[in-house]
PDB file of N, CA and C in Angstrom:
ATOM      1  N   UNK A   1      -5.985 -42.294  10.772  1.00  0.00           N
ATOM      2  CA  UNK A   1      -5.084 -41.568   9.910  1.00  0.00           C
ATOM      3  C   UNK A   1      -5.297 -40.055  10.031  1.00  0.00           C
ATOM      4  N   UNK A   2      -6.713 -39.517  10.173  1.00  0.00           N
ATOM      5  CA  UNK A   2      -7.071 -38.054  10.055  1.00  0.00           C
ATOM      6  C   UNK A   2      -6.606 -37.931  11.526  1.00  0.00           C
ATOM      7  N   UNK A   3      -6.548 -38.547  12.609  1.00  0.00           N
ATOM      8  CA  UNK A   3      -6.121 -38.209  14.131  1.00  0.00           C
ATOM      9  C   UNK A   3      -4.814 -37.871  13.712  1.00  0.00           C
ATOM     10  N   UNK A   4      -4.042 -38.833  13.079  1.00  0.00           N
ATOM     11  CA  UNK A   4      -2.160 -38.558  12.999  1.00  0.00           C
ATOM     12  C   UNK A   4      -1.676 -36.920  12.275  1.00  0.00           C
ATOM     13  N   UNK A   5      -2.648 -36.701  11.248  1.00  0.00           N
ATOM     14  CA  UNK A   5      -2.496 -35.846  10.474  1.00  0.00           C
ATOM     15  C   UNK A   5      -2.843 -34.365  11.120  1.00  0.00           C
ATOM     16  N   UNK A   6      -3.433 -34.265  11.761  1.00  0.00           N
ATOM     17  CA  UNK A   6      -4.302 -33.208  12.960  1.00  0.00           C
ATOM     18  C   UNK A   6      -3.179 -33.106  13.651  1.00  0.00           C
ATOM     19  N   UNK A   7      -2.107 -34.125  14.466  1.00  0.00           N
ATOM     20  CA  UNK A   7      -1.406 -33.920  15.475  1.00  0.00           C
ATOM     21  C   UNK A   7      -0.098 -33.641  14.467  1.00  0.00           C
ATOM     22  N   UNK A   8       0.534 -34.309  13.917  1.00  0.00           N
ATOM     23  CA  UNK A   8       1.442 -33.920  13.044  1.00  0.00           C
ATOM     24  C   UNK A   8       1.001 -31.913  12.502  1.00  0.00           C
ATOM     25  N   UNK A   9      -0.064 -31.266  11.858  1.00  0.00           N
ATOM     26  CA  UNK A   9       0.039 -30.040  11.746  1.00  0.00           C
ATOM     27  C   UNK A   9      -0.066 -29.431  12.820  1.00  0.00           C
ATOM     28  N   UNK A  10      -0.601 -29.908  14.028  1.00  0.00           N
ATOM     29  CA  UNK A  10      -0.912 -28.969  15.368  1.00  0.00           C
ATOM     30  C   UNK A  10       1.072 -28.788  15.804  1.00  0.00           C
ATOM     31  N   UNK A  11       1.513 -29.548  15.459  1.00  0.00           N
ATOM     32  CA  UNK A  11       2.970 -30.079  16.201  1.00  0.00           C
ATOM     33  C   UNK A  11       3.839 -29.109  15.292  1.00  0.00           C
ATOM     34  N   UNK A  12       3.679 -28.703  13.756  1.00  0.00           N
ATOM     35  CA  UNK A  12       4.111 -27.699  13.155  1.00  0.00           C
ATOM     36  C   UNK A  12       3.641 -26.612  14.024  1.00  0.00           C
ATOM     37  N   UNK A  13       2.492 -26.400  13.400  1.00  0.00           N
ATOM     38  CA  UNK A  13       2.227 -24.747  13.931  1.00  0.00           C
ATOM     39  C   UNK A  13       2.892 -24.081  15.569  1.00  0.00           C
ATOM     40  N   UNK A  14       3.125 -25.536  16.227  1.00  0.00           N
ATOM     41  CA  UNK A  14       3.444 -25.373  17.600  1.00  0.00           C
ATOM     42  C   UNK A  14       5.221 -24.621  17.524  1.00  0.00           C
ATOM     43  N   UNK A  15       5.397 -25.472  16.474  1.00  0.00           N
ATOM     44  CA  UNK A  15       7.112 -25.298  16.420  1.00  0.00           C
ATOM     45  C   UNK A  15       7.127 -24.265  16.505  1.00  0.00           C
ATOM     46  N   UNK A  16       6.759 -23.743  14.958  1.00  0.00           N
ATOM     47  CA  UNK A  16       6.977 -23.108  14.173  1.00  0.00           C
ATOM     48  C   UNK A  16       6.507 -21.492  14.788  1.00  0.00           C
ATOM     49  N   UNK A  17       5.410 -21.523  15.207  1.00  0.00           N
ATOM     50  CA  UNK A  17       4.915 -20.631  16.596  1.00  0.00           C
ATOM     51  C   UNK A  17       5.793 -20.273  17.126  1.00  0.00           C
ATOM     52  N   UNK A  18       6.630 -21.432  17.969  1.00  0.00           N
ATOM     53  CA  UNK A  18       7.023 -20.962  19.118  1.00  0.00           C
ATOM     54  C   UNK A  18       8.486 -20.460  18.687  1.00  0.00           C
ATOM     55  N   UNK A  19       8.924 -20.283  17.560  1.00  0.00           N
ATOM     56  CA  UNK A  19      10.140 -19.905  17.026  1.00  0.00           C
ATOM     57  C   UNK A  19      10.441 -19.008  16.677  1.00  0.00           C
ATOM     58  N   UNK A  20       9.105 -18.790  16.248  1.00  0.00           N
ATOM     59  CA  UNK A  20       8.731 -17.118  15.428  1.00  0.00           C
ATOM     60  C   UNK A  20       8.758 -16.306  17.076  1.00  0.00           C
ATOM     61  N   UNK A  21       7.779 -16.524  18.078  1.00  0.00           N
ATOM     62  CA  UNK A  21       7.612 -15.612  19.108  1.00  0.00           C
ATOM     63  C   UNK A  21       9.164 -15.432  19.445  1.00  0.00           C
ATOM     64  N   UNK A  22       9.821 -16.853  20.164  1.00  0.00           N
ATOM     65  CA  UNK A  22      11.137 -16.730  20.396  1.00  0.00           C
ATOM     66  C   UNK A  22      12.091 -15.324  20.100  1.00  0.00           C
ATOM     67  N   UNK A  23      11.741 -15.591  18.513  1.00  0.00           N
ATOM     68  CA  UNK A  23      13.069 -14.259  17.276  1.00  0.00           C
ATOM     69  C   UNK A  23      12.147 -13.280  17.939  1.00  0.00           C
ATOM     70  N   UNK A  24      10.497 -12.901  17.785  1.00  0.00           N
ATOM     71  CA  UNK A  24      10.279 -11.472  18.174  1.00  0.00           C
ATOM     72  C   UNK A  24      10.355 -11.014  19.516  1.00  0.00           C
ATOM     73  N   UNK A  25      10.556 -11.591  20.693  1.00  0.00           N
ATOM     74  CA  UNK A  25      10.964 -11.348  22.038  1.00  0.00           C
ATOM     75  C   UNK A  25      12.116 -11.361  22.388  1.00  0.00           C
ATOM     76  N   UNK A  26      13.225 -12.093  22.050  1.00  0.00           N
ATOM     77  CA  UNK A  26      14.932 -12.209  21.616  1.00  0.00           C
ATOM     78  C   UNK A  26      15.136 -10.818  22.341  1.00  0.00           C
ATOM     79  N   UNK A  27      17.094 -11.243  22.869  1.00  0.00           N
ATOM     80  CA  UNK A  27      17.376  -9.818  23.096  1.00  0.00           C
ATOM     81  C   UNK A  27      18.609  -9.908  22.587  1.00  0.00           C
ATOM     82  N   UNK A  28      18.724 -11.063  21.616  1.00  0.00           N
ATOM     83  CA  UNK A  28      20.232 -10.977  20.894  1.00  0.00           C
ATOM     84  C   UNK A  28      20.806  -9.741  19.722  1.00  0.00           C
ATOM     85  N   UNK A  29      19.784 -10.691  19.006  1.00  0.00           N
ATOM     86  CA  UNK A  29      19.576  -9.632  17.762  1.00  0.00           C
ATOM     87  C   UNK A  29      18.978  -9.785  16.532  1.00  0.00           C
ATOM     88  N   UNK A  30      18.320  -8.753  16.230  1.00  0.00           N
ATOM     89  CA  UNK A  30      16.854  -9.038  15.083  1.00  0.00           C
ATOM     90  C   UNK A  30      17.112  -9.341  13.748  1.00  0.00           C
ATOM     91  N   UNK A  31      18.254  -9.591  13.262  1.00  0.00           N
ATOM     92  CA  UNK A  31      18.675 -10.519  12.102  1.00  0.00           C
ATOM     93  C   UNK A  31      18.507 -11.821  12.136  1.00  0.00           C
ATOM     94  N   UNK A  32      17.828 -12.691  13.227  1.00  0.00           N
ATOM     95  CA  UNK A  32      18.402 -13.789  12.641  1.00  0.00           C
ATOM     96  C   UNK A  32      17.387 -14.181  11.589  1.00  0.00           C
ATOM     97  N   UNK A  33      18.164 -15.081  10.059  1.00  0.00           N
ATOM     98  CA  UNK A  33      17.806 -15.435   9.355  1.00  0.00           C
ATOM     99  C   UNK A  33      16.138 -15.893   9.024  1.00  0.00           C
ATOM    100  N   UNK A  34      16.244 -16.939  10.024  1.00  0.00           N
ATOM    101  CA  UNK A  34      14.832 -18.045   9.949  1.00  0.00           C
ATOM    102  C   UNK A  34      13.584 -16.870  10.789  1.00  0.00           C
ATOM    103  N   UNK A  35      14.108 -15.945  11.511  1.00  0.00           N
ATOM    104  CA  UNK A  35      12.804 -15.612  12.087  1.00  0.00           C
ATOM    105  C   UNK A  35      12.159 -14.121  11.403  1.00  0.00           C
ATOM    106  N   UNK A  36      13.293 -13.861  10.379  1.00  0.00           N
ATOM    107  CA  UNK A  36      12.826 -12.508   9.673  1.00  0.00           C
ATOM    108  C   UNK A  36      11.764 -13.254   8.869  1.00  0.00           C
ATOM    109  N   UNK A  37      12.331 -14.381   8.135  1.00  0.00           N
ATOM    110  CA  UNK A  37      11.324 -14.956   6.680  1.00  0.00           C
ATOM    111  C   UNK A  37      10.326 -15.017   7.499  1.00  0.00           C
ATOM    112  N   UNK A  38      10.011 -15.786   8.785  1.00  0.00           N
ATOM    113  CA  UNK A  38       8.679 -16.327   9.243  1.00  0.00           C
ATOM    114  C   UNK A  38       8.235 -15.110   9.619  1.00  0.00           C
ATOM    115  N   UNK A  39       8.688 -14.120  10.622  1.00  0.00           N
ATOM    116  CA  UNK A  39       8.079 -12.962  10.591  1.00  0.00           C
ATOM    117  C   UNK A  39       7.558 -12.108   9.425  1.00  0.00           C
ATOM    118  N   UNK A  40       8.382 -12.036   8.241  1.00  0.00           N
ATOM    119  CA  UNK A  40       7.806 -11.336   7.235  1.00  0.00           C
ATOM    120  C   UNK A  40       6.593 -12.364   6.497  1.00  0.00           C
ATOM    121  N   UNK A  41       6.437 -13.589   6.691  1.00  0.00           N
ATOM    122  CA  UNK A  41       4.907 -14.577   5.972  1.00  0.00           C
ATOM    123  C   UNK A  41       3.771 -14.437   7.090  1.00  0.00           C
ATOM    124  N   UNK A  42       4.254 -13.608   7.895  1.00  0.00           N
ATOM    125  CA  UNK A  42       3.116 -13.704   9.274  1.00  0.00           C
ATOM    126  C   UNK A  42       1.927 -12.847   8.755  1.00  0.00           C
ATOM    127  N   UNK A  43       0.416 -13.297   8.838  1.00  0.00           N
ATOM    128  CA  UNK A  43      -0.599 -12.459   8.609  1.00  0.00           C
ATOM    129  C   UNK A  43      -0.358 -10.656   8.912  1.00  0.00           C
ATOM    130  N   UNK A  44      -0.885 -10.013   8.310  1.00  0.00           N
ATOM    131  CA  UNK A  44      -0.756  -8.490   9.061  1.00  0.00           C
ATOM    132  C   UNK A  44      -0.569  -8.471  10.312  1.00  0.00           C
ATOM    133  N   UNK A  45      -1.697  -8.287  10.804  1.00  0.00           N
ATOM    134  CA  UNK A  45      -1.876  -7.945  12.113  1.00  0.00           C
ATOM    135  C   UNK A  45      -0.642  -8.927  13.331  1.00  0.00           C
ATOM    136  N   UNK A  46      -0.151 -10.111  13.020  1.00  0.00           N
ATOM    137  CA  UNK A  46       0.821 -10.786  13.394  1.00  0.00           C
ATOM    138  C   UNK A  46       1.780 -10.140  13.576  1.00  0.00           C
ATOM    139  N   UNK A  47       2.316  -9.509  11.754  1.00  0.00           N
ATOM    140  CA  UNK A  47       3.567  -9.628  11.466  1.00  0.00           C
ATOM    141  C   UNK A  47       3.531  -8.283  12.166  1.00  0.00           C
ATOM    142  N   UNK A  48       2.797  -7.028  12.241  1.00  0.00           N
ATOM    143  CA  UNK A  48       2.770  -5.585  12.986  1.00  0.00           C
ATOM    144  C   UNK A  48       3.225  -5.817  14.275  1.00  0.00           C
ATOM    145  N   UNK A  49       2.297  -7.022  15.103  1.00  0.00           N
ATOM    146  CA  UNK A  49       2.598  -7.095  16.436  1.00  0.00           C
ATOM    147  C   UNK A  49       4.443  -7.601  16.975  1.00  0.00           C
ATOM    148  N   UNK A  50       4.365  -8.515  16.054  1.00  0.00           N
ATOM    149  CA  UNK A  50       6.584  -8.835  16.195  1.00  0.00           C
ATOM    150  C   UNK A  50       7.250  -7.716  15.712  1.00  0.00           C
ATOM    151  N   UNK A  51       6.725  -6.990  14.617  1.00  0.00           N
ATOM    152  CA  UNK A  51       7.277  -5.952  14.677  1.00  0.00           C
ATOM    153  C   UNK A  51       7.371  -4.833  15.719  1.00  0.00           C
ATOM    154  N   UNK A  52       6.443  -4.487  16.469  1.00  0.00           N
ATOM    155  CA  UNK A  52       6.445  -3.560  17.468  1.00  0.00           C
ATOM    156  C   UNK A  52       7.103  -3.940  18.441  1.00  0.00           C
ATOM    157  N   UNK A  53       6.907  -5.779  18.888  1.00  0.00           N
ATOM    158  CA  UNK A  53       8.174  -5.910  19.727  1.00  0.00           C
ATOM    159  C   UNK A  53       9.445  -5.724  19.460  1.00  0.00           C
ATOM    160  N   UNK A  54       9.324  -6.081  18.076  1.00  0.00           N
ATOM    161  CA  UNK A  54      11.427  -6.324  17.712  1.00  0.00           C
ATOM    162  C   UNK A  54      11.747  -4.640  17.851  1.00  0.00           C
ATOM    163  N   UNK A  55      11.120  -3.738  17.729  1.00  0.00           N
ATOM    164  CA  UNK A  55      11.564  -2.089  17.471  1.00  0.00           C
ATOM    165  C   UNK A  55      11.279  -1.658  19.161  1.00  0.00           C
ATOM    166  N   UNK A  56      10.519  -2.040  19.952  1.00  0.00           N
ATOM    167  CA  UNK A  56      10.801  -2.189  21.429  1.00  0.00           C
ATOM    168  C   UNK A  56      12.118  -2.545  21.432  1.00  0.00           C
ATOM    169  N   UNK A  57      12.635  -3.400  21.488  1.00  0.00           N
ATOM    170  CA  UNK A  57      13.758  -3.809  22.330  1.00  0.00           C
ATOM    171  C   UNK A  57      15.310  -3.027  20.701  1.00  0.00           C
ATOM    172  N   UNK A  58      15.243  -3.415  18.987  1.00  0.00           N
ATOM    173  CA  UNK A  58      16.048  -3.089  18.923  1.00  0.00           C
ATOM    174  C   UNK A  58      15.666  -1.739  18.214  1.00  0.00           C
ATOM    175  N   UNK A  59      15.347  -0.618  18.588  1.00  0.00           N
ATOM    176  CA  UNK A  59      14.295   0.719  17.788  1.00  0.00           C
ATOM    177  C   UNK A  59      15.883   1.507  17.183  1.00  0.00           C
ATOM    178  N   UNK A  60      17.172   1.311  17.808  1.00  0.00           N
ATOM    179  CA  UNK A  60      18.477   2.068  17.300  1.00  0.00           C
ATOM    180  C   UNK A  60      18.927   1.481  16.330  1.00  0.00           C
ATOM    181  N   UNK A  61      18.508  -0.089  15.716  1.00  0.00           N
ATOM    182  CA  UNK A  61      19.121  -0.467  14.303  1.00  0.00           C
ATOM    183  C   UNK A  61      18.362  -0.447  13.312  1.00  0.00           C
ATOM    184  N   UNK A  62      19.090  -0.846  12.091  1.00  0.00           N
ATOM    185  CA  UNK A  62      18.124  -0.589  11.000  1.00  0.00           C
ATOM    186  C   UNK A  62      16.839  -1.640  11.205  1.00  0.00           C
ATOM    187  N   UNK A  63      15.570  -2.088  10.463  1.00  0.00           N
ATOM    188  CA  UNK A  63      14.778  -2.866  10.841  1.00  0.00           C
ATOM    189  C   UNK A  63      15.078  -4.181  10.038  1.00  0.00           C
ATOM    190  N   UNK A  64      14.737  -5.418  10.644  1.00  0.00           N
ATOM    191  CA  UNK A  64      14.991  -6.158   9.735  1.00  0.00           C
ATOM    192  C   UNK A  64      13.409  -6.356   8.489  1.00  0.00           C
ATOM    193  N   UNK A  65      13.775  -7.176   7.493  1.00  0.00           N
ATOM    194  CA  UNK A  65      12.915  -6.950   6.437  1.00  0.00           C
ATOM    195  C   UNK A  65      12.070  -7.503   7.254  1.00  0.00           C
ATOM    196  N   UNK A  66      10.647  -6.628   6.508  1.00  0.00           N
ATOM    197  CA  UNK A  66       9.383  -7.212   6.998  1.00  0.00           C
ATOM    198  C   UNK A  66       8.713  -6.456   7.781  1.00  0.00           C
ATOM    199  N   UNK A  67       9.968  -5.492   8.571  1.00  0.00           N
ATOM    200  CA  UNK A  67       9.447  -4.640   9.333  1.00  0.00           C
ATOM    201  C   UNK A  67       9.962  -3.114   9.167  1.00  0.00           C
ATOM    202  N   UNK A  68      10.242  -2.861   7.885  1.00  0.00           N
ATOM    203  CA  UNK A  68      10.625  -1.713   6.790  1.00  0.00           C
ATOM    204  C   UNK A  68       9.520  -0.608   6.580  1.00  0.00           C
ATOM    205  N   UNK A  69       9.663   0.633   6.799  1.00  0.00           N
ATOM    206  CA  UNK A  69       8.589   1.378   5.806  1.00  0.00           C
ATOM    207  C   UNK A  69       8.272   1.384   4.606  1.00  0.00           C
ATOM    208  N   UNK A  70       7.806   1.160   4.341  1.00  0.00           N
ATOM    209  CA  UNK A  70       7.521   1.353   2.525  1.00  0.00           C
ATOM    210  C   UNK A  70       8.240   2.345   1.944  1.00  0.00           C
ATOM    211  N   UNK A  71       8.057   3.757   2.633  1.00  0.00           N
ATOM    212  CA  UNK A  71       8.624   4.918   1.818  1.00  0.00           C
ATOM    213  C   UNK A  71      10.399   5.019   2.239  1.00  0.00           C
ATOM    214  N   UNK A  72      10.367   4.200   2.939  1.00  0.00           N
ATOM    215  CA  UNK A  72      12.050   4.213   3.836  1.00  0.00           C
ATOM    216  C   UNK A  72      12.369   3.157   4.180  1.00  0.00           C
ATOM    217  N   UNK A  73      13.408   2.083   3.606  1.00  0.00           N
ATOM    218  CA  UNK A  73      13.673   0.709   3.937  1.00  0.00           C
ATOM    219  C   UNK A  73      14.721   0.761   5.506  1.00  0.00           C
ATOM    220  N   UNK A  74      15.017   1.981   5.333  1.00  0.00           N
ATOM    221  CA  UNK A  74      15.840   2.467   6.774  1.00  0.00           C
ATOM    222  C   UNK A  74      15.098   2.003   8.064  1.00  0.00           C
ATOM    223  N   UNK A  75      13.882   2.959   7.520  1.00  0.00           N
ATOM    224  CA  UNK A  75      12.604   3.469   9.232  1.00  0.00           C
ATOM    225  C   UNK A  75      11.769   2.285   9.374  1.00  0.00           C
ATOM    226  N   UNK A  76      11.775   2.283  10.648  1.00  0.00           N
ATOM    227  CA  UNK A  76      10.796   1.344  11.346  1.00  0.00           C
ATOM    228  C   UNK A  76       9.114   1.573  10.953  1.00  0.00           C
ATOM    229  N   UNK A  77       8.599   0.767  10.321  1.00  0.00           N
ATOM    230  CA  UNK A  77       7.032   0.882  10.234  1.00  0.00           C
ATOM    231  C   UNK A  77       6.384   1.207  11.847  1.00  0.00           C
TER     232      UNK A  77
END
């Protein structure tokens, strides 16, 4: 039972991983829905690193949440 349960969360994090990287490497566009929320629950140092990619590729639009300045919801952190 503890083997099923191990592979069942490894099989999340895998998804769920690979969905999040997906949205922050993307060259569509940095709104989409599901990958702002997961990007914005991402540890710091995570959520900084998708952020620096998503402002690599989209640095001319506004940012999506998560990757906001504090003092300016406009400017890119």
């Amino acid at each position: 039972m503890a083997r099923i349960l191990t592979l069942v969360i490894l099989a999340a994090v895998f998804v769920i991983g690979g969905f999040w990287y997906r949205y922050v490497t993307n060259t569509d566009s940095p709104y989409d829905e599901v990958g702002i929320e997961l990007n914005s629950r991402m540890p710091g140092p995570v959520n900084k690193w998708g952020c620096e990619k998503l402002h690599a590729t989209f640095g001319n639009v506004l940012p999506p949440y998560g990757c906001q300045s504090e003092a300016d919801s406009r400017s890119w952190r």
